[in-house]
N, C-alpha and C. Protein backbone atom coordinates (compact mmCIF):
# COMPACT_ATOMS: atom_id res chain seq x y z
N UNK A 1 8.77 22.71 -3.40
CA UNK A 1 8.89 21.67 -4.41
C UNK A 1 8.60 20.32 -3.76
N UNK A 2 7.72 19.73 -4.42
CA UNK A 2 7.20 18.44 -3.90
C UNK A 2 8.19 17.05 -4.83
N UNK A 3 9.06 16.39 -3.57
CA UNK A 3 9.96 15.00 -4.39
C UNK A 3 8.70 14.04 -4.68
N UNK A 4 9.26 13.19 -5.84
CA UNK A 4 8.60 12.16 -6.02
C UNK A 4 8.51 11.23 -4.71
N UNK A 5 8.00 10.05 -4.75
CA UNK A 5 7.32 9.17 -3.83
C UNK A 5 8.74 8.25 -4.79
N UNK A 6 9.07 7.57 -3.23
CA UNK A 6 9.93 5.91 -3.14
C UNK A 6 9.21 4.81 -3.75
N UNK A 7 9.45 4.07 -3.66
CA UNK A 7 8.65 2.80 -4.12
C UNK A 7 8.31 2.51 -2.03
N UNK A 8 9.34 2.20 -1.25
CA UNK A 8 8.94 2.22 -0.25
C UNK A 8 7.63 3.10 0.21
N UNK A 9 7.29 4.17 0.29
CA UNK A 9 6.22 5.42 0.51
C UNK A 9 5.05 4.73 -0.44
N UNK A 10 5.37 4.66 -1.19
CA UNK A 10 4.07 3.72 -2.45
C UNK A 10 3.41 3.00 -1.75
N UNK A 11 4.59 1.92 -1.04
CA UNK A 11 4.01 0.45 -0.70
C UNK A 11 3.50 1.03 0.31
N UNK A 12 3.81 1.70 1.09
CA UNK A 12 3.71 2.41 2.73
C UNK A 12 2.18 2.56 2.61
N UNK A 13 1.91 3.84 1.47
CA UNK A 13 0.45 4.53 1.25
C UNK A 13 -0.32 3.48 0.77
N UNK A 14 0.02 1.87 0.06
CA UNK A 14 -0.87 0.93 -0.65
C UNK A 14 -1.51 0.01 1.14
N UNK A 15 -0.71 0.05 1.60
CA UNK A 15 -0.46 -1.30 2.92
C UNK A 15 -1.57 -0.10 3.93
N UNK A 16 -1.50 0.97 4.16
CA UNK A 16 -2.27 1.75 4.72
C UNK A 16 -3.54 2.19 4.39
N UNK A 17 -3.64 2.37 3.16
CA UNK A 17 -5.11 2.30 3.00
C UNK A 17 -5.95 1.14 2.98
N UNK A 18 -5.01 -0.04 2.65
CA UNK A 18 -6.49 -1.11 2.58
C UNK A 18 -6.20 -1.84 4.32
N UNK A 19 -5.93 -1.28 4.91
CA UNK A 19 -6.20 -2.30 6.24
C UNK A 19 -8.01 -2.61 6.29
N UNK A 20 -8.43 -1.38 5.23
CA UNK A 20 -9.55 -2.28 5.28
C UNK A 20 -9.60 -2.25 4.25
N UNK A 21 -10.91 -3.37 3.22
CA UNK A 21 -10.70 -3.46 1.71
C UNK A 21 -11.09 -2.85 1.05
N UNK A 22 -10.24 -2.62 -0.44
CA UNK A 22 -10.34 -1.72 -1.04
C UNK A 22 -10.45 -2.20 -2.47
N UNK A 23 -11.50 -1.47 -3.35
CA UNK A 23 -11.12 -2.12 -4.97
C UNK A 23 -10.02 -1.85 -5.50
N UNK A 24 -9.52 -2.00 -6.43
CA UNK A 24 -8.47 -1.78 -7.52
C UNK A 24 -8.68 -0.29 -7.41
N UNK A 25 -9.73 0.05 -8.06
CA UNK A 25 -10.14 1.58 -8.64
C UNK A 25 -10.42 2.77 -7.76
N UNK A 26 -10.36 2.33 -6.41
CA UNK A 26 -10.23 3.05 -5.63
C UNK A 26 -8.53 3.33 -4.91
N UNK A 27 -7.93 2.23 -4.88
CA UNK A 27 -6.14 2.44 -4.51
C UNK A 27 -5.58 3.44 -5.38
N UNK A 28 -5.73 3.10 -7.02
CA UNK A 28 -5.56 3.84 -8.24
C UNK A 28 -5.75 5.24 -7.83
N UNK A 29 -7.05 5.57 -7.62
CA UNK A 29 -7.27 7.26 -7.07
C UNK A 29 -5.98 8.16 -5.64
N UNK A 30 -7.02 6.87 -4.84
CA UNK A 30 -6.27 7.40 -3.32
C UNK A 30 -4.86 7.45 -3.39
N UNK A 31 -4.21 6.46 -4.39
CA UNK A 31 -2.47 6.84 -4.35
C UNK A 31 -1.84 7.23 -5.44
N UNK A 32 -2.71 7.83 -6.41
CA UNK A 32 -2.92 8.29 -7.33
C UNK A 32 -1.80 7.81 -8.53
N UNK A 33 -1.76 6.34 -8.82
CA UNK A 33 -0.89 5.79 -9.62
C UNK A 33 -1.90 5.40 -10.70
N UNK A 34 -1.39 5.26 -12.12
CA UNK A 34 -1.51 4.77 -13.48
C UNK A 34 -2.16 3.69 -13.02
N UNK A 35 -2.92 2.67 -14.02
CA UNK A 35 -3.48 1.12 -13.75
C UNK A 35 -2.17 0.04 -14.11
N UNK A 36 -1.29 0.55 -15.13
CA UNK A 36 -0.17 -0.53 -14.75
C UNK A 36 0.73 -0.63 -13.90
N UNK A 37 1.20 0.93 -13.01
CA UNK A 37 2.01 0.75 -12.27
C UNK A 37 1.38 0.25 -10.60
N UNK A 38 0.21 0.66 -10.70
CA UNK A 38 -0.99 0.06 -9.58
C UNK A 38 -0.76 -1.24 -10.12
N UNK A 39 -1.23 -1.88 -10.99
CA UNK A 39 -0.70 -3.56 -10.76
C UNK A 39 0.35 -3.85 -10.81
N UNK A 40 1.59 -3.46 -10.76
CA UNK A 40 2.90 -4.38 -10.49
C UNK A 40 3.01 -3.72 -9.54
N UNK A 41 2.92 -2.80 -8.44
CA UNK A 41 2.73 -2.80 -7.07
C UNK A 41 1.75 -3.44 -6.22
N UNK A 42 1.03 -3.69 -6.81
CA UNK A 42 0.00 -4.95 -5.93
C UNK A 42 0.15 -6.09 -6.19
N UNK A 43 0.76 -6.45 -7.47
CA UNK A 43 1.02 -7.88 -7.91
C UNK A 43 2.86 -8.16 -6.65
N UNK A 44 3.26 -6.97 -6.41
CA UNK A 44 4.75 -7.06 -5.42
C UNK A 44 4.39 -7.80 -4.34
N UNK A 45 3.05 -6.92 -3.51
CA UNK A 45 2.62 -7.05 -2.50
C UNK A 45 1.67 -8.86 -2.20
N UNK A 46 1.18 -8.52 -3.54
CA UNK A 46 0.84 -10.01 -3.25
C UNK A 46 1.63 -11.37 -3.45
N UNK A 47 2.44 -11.19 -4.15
CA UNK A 47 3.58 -12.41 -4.16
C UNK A 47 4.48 -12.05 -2.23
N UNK A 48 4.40 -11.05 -2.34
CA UNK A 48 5.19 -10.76 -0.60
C UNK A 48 4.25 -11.27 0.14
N UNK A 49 2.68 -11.17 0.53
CA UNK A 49 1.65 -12.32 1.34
C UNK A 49 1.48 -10.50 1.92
N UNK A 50 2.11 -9.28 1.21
CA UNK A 50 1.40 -8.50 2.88
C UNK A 50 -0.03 -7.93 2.49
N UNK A 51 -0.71 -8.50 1.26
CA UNK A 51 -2.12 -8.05 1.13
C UNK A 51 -2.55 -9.34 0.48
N UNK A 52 -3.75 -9.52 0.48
CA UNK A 52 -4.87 -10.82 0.04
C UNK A 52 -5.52 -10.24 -0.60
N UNK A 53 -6.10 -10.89 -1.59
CA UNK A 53 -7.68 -10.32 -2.50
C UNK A 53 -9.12 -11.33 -2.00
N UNK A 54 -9.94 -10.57 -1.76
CA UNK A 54 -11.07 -11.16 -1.39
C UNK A 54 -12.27 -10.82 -1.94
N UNK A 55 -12.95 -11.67 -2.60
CA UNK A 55 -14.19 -11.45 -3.36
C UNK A 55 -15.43 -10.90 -2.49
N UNK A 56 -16.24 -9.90 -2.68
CA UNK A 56 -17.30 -9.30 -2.23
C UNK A 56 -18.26 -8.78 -2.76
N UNK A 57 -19.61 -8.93 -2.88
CA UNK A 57 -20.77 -8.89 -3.54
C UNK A 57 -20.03 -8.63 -5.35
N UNK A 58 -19.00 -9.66 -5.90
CA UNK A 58 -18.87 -9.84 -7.21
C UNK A 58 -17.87 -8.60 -7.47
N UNK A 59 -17.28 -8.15 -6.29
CA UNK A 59 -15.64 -7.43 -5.94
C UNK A 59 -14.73 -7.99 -5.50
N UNK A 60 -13.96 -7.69 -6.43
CA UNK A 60 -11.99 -8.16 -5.80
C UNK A 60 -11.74 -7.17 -5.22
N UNK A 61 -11.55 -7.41 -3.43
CA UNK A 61 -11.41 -6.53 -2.84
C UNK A 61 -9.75 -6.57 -2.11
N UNK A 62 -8.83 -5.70 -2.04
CA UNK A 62 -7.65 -5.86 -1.81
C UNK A 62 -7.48 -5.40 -0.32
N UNK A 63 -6.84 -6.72 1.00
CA UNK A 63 -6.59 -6.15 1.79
C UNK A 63 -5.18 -6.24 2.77
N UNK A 64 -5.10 -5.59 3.62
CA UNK A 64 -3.95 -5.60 3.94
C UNK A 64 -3.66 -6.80 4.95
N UNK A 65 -2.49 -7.65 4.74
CA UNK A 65 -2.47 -8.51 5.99
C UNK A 65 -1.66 -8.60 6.89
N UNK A 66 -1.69 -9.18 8.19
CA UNK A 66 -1.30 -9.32 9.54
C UNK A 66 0.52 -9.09 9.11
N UNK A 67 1.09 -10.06 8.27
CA UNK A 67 2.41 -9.71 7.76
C UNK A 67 2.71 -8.55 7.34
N UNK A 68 2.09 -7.70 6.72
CA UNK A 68 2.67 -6.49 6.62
C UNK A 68 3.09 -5.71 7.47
N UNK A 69 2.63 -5.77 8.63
CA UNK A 69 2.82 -5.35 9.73
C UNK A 69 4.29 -4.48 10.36
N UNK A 70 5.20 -5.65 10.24
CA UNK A 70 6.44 -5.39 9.95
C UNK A 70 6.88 -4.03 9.31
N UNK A 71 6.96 -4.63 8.11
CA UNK A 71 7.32 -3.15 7.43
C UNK A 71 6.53 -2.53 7.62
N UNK A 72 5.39 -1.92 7.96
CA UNK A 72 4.48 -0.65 8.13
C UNK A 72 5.66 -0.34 9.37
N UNK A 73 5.78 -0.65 10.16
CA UNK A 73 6.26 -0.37 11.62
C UNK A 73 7.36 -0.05 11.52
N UNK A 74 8.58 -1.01 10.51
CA UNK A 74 10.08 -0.46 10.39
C UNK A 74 9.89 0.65 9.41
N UNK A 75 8.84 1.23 8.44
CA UNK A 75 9.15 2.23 7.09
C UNK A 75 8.76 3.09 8.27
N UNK A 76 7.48 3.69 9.05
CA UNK A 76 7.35 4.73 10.41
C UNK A 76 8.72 4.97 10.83
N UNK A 77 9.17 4.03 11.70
CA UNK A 77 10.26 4.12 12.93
C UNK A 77 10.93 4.86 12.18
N UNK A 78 11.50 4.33 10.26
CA UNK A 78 12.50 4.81 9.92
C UNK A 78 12.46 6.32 9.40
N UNK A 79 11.02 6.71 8.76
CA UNK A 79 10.46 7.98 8.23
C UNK A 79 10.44 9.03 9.85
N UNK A 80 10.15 8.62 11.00
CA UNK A 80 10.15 9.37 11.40
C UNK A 80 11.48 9.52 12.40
N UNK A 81 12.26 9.03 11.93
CA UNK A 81 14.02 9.40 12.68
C UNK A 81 14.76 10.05 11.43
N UNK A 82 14.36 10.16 10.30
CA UNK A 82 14.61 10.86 9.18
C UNK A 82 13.90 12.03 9.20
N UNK A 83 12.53 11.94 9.40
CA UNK A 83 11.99 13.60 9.43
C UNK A 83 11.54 14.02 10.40
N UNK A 84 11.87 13.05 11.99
CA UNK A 84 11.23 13.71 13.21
C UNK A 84 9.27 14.02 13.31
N UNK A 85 8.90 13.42 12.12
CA UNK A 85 7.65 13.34 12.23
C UNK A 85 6.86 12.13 11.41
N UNK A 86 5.57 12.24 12.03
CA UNK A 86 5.10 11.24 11.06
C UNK A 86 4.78 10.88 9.78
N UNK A 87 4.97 9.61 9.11
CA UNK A 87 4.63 9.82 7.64
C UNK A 87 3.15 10.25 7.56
């Protein structure tokens, strides 16, 4: 039986895929959330500063920034002293 996903694990899988940039419509797939709950998790992240949007050939491209850092590093440390492995 597979548990649902945290909101932490969400943000975890959103902050990890775009270290490099990513469209909207591609996060949507890869973390496989709805388009409204994909924007009030990116609208979180961007009022928090740990992702930027950056325009590219006439794309809003979403990426991850230097601040996130942090929590990527404390949600690991903590996922893997909870499951002894990596997220």
């Amino acid at each position: 039986m597979k548990a649902r996903r945290t909101q932490y694990e969400i943000f975890w899988e959103i902050l990890i895929f775009c270290k490099t940039p990513k469209t909207y419509t591609s996060i949507i797939h890869k973390c496989n959330l709805n388009s409204k709950i994909a924007q009030e998790y990116l609208n979180f992240l961007l009022d928090k500063k740990y992702i930027s949007i950056k325009e590219e050939n006439n794309k809003n491209l979403y990426e991850t920034n230097e601040k996130a850092q942090e929590f990527l590093n404390l949600f690991s440390k903590l996922y893997q002293n909870l499951f002894e492995k990596n997220p």
